[in-house]
PDB file of N, CA and C in Angstrom:
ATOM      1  N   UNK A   1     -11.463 -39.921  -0.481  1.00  0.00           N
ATOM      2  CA  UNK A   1     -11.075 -40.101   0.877  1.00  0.00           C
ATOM      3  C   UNK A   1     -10.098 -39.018   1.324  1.00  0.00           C
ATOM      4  N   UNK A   2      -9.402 -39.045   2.205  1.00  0.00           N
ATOM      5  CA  UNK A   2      -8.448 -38.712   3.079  1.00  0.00           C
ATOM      6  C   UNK A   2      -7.387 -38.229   2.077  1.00  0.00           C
ATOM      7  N   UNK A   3      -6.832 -38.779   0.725  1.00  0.00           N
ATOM      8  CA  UNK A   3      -5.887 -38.572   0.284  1.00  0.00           C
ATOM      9  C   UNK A   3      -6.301 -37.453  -0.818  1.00  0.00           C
ATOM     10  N   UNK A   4      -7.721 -37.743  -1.338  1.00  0.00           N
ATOM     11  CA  UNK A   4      -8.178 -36.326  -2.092  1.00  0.00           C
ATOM     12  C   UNK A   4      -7.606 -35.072  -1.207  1.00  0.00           C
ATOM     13  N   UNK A   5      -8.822 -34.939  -0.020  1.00  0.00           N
ATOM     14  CA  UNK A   5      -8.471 -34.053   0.749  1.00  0.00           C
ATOM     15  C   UNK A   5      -6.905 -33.263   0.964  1.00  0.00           C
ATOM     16  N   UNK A   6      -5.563 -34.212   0.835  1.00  0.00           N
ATOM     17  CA  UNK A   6      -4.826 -33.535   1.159  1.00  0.00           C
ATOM     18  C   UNK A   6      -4.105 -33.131  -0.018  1.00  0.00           C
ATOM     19  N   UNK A   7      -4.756 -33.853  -1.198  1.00  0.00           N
ATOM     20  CA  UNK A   7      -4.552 -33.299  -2.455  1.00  0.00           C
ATOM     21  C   UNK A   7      -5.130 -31.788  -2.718  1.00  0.00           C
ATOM     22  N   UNK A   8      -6.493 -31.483  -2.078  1.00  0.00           N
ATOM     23  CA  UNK A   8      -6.592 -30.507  -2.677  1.00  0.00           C
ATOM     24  C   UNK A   8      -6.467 -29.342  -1.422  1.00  0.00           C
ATOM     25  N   UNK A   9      -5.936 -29.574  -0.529  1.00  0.00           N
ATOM     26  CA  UNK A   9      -5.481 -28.913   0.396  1.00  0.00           C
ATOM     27  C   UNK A   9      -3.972 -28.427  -0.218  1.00  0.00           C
ATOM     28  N   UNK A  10      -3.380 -29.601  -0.769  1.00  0.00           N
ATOM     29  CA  UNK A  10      -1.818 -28.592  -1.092  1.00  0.00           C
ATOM     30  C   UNK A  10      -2.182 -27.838  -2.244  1.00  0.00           C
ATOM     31  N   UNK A  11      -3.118 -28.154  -3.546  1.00  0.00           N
ATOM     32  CA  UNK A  11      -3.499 -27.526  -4.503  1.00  0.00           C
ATOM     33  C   UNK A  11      -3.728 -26.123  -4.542  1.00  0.00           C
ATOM     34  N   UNK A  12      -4.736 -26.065  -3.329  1.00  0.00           N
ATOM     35  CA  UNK A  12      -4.817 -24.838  -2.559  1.00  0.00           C
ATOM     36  C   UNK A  12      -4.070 -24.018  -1.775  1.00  0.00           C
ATOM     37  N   UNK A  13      -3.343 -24.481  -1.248  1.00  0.00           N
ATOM     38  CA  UNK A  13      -1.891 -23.633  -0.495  1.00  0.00           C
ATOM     39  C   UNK A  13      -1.191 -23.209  -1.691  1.00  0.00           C
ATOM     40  N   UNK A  14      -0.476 -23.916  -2.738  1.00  0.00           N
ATOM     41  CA  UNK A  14       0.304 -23.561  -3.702  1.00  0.00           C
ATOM     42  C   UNK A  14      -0.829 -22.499  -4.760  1.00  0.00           C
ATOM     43  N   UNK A  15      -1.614 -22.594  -4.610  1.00  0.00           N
ATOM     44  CA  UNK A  15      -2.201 -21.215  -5.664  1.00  0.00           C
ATOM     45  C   UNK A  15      -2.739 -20.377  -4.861  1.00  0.00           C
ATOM     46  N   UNK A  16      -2.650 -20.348  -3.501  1.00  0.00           N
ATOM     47  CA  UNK A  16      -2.682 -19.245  -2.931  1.00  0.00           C
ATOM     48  C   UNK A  16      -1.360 -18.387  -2.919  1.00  0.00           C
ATOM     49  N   UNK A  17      -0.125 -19.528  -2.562  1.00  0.00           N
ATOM     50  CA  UNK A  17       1.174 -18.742  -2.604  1.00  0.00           C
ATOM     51  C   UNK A  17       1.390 -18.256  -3.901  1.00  0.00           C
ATOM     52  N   UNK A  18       0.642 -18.533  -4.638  1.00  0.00           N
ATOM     53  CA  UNK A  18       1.521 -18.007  -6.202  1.00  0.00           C
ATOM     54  C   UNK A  18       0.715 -16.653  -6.939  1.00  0.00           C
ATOM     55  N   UNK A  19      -0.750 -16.672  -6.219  1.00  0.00           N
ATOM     56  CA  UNK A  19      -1.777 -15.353  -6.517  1.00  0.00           C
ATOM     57  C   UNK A  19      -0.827 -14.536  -5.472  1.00  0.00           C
ATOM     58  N   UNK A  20      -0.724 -14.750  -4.015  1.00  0.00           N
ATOM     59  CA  UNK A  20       0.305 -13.276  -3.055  1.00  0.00           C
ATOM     60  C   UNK A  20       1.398 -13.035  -3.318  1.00  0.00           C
ATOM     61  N   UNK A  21       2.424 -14.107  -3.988  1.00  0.00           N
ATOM     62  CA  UNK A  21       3.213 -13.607  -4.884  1.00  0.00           C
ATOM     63  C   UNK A  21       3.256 -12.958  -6.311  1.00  0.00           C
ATOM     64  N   UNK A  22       2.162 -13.456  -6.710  1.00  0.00           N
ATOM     65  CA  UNK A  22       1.788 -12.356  -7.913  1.00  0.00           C
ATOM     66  C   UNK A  22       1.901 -10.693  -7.713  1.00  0.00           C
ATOM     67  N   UNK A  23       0.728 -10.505  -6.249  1.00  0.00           N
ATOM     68  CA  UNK A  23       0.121  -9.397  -5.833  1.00  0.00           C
ATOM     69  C   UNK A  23       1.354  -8.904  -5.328  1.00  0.00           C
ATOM     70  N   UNK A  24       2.229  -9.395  -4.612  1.00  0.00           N
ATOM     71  CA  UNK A  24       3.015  -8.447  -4.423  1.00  0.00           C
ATOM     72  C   UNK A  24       4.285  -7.818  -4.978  1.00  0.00           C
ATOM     73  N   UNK A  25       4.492  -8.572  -6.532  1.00  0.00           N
ATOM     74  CA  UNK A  25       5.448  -8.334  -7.438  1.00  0.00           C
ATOM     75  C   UNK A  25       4.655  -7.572  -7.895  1.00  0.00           C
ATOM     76  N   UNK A  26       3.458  -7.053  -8.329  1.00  0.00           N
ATOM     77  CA  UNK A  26       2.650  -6.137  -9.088  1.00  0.00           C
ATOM     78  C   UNK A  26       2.748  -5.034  -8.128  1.00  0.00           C
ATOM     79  N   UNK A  27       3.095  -5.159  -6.862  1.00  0.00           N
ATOM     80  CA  UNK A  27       2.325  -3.475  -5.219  1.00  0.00           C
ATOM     81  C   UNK A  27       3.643  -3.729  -6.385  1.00  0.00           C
ATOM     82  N   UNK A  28       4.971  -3.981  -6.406  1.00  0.00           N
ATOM     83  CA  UNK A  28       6.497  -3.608  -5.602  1.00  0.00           C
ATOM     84  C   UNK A  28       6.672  -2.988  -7.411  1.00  0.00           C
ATOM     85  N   UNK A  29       6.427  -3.716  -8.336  1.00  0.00           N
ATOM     86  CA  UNK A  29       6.546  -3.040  -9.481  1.00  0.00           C
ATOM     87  C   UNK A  29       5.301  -1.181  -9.541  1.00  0.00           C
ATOM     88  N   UNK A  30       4.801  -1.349  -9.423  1.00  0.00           N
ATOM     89  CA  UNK A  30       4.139   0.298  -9.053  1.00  0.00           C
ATOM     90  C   UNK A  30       4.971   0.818  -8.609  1.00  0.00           C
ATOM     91  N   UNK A  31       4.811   0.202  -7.276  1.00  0.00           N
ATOM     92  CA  UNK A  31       6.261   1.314  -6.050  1.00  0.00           C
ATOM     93  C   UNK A  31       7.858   1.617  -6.790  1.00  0.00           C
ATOM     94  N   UNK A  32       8.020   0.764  -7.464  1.00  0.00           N
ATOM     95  CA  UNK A  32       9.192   1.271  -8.491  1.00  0.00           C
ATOM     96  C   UNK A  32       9.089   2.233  -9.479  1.00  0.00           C
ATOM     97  N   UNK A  33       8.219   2.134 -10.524  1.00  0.00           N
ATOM     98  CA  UNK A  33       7.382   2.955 -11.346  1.00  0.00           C
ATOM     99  C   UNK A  33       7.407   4.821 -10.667  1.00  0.00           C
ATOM    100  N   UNK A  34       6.252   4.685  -9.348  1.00  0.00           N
ATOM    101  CA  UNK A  34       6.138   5.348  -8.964  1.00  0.00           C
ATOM    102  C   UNK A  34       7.117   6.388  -7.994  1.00  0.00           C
ATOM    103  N   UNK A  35       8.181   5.395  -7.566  1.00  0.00           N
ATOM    104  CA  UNK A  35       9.077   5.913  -6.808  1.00  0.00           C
ATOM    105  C   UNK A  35      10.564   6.975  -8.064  1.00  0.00           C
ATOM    106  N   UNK A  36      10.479   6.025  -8.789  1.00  0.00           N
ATOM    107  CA  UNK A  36      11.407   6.830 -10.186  1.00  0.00           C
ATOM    108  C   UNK A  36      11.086   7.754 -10.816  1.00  0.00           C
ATOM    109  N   UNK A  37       9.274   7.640 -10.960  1.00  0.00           N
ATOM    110  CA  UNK A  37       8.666   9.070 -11.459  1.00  0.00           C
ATOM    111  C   UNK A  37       9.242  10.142 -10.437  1.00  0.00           C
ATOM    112  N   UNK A  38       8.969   9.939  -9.086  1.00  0.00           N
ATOM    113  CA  UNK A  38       9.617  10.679  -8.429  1.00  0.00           C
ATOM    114  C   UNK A  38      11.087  11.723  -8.179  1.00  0.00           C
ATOM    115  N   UNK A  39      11.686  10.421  -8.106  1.00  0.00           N
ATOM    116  CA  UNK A  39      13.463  11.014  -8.634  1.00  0.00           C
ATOM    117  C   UNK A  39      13.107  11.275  -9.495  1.00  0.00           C
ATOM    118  N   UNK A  40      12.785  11.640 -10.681  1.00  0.00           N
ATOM    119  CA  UNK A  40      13.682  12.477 -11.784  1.00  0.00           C
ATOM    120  C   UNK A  40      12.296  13.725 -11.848  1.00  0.00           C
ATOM    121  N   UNK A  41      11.223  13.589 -11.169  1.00  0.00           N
ATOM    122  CA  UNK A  41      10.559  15.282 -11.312  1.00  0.00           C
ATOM    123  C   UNK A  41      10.418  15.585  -9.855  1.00  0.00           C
ATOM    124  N   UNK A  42      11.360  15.581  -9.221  1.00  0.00           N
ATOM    125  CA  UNK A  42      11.331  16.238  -7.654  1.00  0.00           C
ATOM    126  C   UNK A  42      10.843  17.530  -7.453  1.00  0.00           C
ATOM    127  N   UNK A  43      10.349  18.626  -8.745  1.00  0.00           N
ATOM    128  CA  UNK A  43       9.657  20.010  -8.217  1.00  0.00           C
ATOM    129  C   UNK A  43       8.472  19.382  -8.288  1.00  0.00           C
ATOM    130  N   UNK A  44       7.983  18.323  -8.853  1.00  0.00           N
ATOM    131  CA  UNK A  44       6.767  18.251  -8.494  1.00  0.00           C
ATOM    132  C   UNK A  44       6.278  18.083  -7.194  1.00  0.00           C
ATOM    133  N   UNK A  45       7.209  17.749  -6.357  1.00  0.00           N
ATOM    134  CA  UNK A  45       6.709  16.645  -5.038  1.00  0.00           C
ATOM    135  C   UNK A  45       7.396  17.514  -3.877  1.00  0.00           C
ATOM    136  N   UNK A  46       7.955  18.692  -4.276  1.00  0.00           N
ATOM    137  CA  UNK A  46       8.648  19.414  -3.256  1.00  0.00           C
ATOM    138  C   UNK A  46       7.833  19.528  -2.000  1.00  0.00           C
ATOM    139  N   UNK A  47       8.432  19.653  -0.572  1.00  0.00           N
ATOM    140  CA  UNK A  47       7.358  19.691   0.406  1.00  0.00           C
ATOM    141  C   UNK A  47       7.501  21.180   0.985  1.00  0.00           C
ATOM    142  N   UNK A  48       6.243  21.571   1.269  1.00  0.00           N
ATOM    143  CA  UNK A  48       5.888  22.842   2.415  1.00  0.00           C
ATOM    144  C   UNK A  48       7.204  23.602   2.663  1.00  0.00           C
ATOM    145  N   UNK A  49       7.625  24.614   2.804  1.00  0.00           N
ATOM    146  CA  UNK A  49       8.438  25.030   3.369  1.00  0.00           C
ATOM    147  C   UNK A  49       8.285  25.446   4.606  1.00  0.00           C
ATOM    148  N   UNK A  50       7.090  25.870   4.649  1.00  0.00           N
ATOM    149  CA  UNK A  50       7.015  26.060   6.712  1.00  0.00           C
ATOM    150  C   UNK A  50       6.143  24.672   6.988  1.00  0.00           C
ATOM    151  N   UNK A  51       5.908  24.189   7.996  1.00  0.00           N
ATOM    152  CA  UNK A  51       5.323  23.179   8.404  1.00  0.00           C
ATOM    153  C   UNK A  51       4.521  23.747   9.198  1.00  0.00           C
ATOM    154  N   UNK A  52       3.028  23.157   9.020  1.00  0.00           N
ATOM    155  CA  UNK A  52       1.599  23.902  10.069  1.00  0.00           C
ATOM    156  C   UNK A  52       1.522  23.064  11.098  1.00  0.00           C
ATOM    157  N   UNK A  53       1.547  23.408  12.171  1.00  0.00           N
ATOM    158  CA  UNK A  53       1.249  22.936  13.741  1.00  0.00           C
ATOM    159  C   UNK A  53      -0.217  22.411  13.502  1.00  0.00           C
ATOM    160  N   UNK A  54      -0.561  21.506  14.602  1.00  0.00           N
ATOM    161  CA  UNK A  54      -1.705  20.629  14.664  1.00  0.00           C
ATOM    162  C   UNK A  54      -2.778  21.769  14.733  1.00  0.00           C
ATOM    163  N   UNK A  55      -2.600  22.777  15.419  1.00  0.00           N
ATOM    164  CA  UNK A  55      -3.612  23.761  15.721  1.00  0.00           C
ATOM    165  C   UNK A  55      -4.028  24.490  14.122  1.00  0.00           C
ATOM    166  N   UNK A  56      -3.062  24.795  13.384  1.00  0.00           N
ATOM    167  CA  UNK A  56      -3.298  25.056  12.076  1.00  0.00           C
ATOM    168  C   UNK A  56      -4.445  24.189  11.466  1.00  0.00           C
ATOM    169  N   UNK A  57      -3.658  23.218  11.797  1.00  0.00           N
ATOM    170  CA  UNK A  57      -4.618  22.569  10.693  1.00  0.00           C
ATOM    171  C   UNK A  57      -5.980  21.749  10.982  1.00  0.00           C
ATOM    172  N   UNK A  58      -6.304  21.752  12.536  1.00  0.00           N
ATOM    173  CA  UNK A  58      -7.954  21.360  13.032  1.00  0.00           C
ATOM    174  C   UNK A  58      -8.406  22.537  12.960  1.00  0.00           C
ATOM    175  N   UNK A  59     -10.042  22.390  12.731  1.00  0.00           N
ATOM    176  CA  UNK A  59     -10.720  23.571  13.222  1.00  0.00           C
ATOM    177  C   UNK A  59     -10.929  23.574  14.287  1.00  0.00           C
ATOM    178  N   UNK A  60     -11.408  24.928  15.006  1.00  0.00           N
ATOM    179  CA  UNK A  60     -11.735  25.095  15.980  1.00  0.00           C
ATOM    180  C   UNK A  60     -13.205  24.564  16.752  1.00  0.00           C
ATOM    181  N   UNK A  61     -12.729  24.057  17.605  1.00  0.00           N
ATOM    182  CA  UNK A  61     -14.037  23.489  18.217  1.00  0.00           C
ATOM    183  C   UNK A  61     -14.835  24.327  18.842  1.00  0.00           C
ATOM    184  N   UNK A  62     -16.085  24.152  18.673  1.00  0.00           N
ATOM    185  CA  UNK A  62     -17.543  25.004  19.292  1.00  0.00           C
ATOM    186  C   UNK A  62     -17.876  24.308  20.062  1.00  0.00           C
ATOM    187  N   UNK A  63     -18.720  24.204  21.005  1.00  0.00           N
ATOM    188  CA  UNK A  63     -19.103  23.100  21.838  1.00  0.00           C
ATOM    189  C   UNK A  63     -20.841  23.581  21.248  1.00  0.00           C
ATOM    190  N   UNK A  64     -21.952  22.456  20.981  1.00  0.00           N
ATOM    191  CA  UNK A  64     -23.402  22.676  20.892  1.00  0.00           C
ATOM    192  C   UNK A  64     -23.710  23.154  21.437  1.00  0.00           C
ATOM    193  N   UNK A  65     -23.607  22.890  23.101  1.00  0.00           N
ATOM    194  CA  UNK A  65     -24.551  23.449  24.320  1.00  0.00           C
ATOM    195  C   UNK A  65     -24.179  24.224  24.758  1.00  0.00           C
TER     196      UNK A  65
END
């Protein structure tokens, strides 16, 4: 009846909250990982020294006709 239902309605809310809390202790552990690789080899990741304007970096358009 009625009381299954809201049994497996909370069953389902609580292992949904606990798989997106999984998923997002696993993004945030990477992003740590990945963010520390960072700090300590910063020549790897150095950026551009001149910066290219939008025109740099599209090609030029032809028109078909």
């Amino acid at each position: 009846g009625v009381h299954r239902q809201i049994l497996l309605v909370t069953l389902g809310w609580f292992v949904g909250y606990q798989l997106v809390k999984r998923t997002e202790y696993m993004h945030a552990k990477v992003d740590r990982e990945l963010f520390e690789y960072i700090r300590h080899h910063p020549v790897d990741f150095h950026s551009a020294t001149e910066k290219k304007t939008i025109g740099e970096l599209l090609e030029d358009f032809h028109p078909i006709r």
